[in-house]
Protein backbone atom coordinates (compact mmCIF):
# COMPACT_ATOMS: atom_id res chain seq x y z
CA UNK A 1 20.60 -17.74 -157.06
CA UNK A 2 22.87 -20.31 -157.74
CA UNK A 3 25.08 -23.30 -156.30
CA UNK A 4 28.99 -23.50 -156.33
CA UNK A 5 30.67 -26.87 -155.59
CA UNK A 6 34.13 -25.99 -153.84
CA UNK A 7 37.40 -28.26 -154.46
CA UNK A 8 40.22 -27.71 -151.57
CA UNK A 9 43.84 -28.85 -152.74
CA UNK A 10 46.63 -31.07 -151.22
CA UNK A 11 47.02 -30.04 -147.24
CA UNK A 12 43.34 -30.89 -146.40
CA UNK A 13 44.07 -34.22 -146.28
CA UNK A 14 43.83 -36.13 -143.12
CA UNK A 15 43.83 -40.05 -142.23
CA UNK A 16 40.96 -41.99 -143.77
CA UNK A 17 39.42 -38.91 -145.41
CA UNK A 18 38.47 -41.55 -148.46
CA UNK A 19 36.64 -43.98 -146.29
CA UNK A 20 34.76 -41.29 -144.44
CA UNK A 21 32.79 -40.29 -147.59
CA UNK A 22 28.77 -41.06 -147.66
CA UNK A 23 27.47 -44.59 -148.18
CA UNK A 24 26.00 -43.53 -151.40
CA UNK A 25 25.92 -45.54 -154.50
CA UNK A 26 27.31 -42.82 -156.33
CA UNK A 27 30.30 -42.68 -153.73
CA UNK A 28 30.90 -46.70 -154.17
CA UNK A 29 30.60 -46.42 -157.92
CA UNK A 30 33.16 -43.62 -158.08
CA UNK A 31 35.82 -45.47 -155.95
CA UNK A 32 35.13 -48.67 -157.93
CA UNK A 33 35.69 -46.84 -161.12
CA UNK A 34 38.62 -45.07 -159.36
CA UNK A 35 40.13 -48.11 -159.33
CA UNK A 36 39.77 -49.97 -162.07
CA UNK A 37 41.46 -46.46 -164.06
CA UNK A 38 44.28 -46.63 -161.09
CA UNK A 39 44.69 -50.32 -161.47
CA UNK A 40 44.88 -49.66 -157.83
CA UNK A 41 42.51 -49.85 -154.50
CA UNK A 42 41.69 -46.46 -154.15
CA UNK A 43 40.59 -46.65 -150.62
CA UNK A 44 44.70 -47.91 -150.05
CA UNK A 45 45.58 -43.96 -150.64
CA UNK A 46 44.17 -42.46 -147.51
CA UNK A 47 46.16 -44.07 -144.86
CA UNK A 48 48.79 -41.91 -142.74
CA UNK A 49 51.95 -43.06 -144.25
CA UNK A 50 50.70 -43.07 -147.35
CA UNK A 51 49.63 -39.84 -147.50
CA UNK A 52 53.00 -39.04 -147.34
CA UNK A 53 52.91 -39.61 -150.80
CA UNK A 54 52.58 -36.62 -152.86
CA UNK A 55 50.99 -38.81 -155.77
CA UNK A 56 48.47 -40.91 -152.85
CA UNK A 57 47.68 -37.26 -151.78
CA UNK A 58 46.52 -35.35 -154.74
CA UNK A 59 44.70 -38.68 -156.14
CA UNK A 60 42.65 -39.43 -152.99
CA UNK A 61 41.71 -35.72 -152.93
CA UNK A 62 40.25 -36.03 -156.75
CA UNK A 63 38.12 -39.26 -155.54
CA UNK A 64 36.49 -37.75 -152.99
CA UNK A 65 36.06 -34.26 -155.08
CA UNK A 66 34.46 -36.47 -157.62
CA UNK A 67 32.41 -38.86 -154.90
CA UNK A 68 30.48 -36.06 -153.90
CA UNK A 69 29.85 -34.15 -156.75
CA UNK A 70 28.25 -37.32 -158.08
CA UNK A 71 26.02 -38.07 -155.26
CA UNK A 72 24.97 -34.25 -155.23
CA UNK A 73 24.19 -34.75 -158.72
CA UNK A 74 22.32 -38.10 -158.14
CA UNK A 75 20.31 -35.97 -155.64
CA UNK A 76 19.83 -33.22 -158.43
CA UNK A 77 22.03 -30.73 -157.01
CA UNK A 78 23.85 -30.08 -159.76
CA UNK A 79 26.44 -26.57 -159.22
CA UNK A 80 26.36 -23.87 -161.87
CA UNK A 81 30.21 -22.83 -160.68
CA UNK A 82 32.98 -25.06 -160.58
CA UNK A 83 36.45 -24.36 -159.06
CA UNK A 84 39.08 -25.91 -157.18
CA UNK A 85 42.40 -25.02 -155.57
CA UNK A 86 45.69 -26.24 -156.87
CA UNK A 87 44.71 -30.22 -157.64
CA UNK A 88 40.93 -29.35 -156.39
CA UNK A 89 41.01 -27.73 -160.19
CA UNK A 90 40.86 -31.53 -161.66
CA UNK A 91 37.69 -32.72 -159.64
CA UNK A 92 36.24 -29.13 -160.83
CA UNK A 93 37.06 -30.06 -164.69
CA UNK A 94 35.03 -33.09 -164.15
CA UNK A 95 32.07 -32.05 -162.11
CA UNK A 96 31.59 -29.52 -165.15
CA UNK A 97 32.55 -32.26 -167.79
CA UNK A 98 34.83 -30.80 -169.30
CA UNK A 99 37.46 -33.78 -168.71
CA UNK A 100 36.33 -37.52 -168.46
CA UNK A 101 36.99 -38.87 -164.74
CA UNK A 102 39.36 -41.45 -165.96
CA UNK A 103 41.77 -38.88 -167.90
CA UNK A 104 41.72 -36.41 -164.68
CA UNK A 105 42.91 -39.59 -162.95
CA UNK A 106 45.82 -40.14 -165.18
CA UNK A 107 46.62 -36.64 -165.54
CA UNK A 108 46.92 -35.94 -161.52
CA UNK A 109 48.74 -38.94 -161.58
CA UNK A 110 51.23 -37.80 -163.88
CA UNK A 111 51.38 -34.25 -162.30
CA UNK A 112 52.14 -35.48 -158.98
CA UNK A 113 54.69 -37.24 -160.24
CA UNK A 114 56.78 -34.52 -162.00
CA UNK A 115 56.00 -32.73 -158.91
CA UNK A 116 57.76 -35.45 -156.29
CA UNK A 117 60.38 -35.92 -158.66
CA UNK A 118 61.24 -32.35 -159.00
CA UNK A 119 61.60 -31.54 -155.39
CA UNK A 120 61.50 -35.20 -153.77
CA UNK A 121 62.52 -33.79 -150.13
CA UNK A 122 63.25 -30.47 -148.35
CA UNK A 123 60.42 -28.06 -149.95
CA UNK A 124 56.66 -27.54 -149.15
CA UNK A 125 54.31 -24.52 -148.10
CA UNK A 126 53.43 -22.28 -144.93
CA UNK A 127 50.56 -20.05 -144.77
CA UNK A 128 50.84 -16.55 -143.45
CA UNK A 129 47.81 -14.63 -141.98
CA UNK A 130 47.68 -10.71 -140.99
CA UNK A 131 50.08 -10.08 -144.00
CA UNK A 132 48.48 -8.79 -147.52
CA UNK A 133 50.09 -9.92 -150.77
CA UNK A 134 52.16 -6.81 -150.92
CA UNK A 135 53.87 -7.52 -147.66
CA UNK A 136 54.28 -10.59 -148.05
CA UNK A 137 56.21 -10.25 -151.53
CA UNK A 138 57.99 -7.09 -149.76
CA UNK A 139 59.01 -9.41 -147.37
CA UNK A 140 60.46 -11.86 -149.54
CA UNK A 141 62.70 -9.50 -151.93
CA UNK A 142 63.96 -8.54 -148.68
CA UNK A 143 64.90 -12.52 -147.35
CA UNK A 144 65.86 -12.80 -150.93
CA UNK A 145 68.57 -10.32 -150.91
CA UNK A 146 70.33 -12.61 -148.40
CA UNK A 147 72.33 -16.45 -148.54
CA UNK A 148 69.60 -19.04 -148.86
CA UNK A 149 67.14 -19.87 -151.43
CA UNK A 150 64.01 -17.70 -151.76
CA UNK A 151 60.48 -18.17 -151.28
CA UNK A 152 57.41 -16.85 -153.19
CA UNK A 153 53.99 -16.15 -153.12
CA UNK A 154 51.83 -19.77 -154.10
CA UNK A 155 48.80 -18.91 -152.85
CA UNK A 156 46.27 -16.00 -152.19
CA UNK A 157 43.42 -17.45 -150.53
CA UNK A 158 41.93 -14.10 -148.99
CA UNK A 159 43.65 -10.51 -148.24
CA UNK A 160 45.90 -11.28 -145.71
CA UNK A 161 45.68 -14.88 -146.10
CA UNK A 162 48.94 -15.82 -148.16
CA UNK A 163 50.66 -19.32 -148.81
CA UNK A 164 54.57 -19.02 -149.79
CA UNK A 165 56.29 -21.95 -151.17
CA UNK A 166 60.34 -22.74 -150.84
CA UNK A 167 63.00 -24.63 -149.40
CA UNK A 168 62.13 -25.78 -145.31
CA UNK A 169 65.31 -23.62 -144.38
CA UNK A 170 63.85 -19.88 -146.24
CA UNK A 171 60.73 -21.27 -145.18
CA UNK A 172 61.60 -21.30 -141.50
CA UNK A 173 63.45 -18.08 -142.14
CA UNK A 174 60.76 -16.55 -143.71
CA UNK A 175 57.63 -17.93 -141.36
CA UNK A 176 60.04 -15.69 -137.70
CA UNK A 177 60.21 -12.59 -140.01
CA UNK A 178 56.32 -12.76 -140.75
CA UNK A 179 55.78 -12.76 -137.48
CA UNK A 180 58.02 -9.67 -136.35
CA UNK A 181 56.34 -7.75 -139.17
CA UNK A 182 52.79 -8.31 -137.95
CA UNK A 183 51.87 -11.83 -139.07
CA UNK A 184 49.25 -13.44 -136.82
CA UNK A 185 50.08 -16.74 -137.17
CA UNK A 186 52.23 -18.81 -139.32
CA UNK A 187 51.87 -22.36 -140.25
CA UNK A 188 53.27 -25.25 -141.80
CA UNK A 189 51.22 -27.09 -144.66
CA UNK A 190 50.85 -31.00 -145.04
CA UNK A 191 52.39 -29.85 -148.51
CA UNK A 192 56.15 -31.53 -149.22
CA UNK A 193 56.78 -29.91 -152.67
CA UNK A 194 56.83 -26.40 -153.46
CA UNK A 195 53.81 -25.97 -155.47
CA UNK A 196 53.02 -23.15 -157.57
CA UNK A 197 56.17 -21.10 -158.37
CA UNK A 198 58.69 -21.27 -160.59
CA UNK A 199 60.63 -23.80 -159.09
CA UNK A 200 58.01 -26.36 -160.99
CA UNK A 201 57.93 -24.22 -164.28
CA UNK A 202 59.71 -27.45 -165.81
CA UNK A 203 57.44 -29.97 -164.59
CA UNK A 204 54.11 -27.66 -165.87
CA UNK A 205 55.83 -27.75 -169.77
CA UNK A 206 56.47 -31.27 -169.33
CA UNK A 207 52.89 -31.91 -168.11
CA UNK A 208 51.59 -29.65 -170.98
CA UNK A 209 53.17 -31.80 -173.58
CA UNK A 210 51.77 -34.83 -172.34
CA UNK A 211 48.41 -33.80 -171.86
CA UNK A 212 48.31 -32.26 -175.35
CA UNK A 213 46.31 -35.38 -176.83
CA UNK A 214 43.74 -35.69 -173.78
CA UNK A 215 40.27 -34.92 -174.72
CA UNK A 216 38.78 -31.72 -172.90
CA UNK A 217 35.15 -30.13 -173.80
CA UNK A 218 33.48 -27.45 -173.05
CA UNK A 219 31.95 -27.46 -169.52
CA UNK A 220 28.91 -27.22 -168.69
CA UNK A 221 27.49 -24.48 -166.50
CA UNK A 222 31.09 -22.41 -165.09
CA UNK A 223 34.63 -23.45 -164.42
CA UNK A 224 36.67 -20.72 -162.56
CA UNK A 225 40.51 -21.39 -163.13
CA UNK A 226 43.33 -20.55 -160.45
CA UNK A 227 46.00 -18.65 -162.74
CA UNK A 228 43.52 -15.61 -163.19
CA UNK A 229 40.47 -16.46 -160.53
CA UNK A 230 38.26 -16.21 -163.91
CA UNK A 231 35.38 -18.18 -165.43
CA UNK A 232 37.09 -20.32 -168.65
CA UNK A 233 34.75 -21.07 -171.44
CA UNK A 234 36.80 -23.57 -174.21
CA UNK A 235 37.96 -27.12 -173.75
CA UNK A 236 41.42 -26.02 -174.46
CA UNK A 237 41.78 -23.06 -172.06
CA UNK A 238 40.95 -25.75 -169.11
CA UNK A 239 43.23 -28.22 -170.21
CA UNK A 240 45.89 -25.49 -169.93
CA UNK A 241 44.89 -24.11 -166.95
CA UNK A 242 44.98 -27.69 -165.38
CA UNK A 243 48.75 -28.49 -166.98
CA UNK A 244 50.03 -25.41 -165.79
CA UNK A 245 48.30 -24.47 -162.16
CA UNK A 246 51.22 -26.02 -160.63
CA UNK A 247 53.69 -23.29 -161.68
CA UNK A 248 51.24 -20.09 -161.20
CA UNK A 249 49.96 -18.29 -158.07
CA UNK A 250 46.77 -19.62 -156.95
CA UNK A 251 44.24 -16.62 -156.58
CA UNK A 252 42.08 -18.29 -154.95
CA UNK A 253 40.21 -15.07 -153.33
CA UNK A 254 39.58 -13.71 -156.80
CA UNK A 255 37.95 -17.02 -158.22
CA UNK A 256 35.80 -17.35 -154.88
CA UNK A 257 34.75 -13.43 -155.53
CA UNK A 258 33.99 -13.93 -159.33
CA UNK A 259 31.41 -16.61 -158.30
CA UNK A 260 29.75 -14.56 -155.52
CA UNK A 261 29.52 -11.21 -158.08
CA UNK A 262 27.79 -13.80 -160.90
CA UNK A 263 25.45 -15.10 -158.47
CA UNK A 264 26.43 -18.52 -156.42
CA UNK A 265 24.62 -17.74 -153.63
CA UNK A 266 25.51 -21.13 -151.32
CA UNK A 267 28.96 -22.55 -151.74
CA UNK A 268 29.69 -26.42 -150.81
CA UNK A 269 33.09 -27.46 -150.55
CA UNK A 270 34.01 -31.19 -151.30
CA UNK A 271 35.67 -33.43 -148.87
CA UNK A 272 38.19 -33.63 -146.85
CA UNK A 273 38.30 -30.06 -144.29
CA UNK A 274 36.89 -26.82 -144.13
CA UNK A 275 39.40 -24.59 -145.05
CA UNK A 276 38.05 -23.20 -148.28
CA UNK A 277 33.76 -22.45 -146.45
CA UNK A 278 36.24 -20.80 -143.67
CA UNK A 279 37.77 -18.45 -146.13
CA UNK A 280 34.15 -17.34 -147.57
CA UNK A 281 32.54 -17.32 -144.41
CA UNK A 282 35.00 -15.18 -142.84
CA UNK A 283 35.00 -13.19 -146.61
CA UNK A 284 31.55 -13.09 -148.06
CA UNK A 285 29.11 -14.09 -144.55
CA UNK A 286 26.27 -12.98 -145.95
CA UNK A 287 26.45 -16.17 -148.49
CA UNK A 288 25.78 -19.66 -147.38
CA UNK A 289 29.12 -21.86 -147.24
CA UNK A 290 28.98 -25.30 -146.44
CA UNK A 291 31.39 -28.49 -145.51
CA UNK A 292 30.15 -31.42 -146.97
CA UNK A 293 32.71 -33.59 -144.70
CA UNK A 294 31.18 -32.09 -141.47
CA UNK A 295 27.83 -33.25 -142.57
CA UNK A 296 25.54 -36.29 -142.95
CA UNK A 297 24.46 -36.12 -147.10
CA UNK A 298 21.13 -35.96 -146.43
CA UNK A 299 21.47 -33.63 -144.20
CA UNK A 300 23.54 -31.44 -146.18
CA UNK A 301 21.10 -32.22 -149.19
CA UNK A 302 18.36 -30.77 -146.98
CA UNK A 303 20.05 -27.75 -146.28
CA UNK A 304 21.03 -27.04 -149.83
CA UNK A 305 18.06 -27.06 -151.30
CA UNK A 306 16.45 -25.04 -148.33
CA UNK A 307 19.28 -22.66 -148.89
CA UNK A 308 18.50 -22.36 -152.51
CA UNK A 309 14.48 -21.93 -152.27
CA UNK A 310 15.02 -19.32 -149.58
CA UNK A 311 17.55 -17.43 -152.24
CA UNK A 312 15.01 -18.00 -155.47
């Protein structure tokens, strides 16, 4: 039995998630190294109006991905599965090694970049639950046949737990229809670009070019990808997966189900939120999921290597 380290993606952010991370060495070293890649203070990023930053977002949210992995690691819990959603994917990448913390940096950098300056205002997510995938894309051929732009399917983070991405107007449009056809709730992400659909299909090949001559390796222990919810194996199918995630569907509920079927038999997701243990406690509660930001380290240490004895 086995441990998977969890990575959530931009919309788990909240105010001074960065400075709520352990006291750790491992922590301080990270943000300090953070830093000095950034040319930046790190710890600047997690403020409210800056997290209305796009770029500040999707950075802070690798830091603290990283932070912990590294003081897991320095207390020898060291995860056999790797896999993030959306930007969670870079802090995965590096908790497996199979990209250098100082090149995710950059790269994430760089993506949410092309990202704000693709779709600068008027775009972002909503999440739909009670819906499947079916009904939700059903749904949207039939908004799209009328004026307006059209939404699509970004996310599948359980059966009837979809995120579509558009335009604020469709997604308003989009979010009252949900709920006539059976949608229990609909909600509006902390997301302000429209993340993985084709309207960032330009920004992905842009990103792929420039992160052509970036070193990758192969990871150690597993790195599940978000395109396919599949294990990747070669330095070069990560470094795609991560240049292009923006543009794909994030099947997040396949990925989480991969790891479960191979073994990982307690999950721990990464700071900031809970949104990703929620999904695989409410999916898979027979397996141990844990929130590393709604525990001390030590005592989430404690419990993780409890968890793992009782499983061996």
């Amino acid at each position: 039995m086995t441990l998977a380290l969890l990575f959530p993606g931009q919309g788990a952010q909240s105010p001074g998630f960065l400075h709520q991370l352990p006291q750790h060495d491992a922590v301080r070293a990270t943000l300090d190294e953070a830093s000095a890649a950034l040319g930046l203070d790190v710890l600047s990023l997690d403020g409210a109006e800056a997290l209305r930053s796009t770029v500040a977002v999707q950075i802070g949210l690798t830091v603290a991905g990283v932070a912990m992995a590294r003081a897991l690691a320095h207390e020898g819990l060291v995860p056999q599965f790797s896999a993030g959603l959306s930007v969670g994917a870079y802090a995965a990448a590096v908790s497996c090694e199979a990209l250098a913390f100082g090149d995710a940096l950059r790269m994430v950098r760089k993506r949410a970049e092309l990202m704000e300056r693709a779709w600068p205002s008027g775009y972002g997510l909503t999440a739909v639950a009670g819906l499947s995938e079916t009904q939700v894309e059903t749904l949207a051929k039939t908004c799209a046949r009328e004026p307006g732009e059209r939404v699509y399917v970004a996310n599948v983070n359980a059966p009837r737990q979809i995120v579509v991405a558009g335009a604020d107007a469709a997604l308003e449009a989009f979010g009252a229809r949900a709920l006539v056809a059976g949608a229990h709730k609909v909600q509006r992400l902390a997301v302000s670009v429209p993340s993985h659909c084709e309207l960032l299909a330009d920004a992905a090949e842009t990103l792929t070019t420039w992160a052509r001559d970036i070193p990758f390796q192969t990871p150690r222990g597993v790195y599940v990808d978000n395109r396919g919810g599949r294990p990747l194996y070669s330095a070069d199918a990560i470094r795609a997966d991560l240049a292009t995630n923006m543009r794909y569907t994030v099947r997040w509920y396949d990925a989480l189900t991969v790891m479960i079927e191979s073994g990982a038999s307690v999950l721990v997701e990464a700071p900031p939120g809970q949104v990703l243990t929620d999904i695989a406690r409410g999916q898979y509660p027979e397996v141990a999921a844990l929130a590393a930001s709604n525990l001390p380290l030590e005592r989430l240490v404690a419990i993780i290597r409890r968890r793992l004895g009782e499983d061996a």
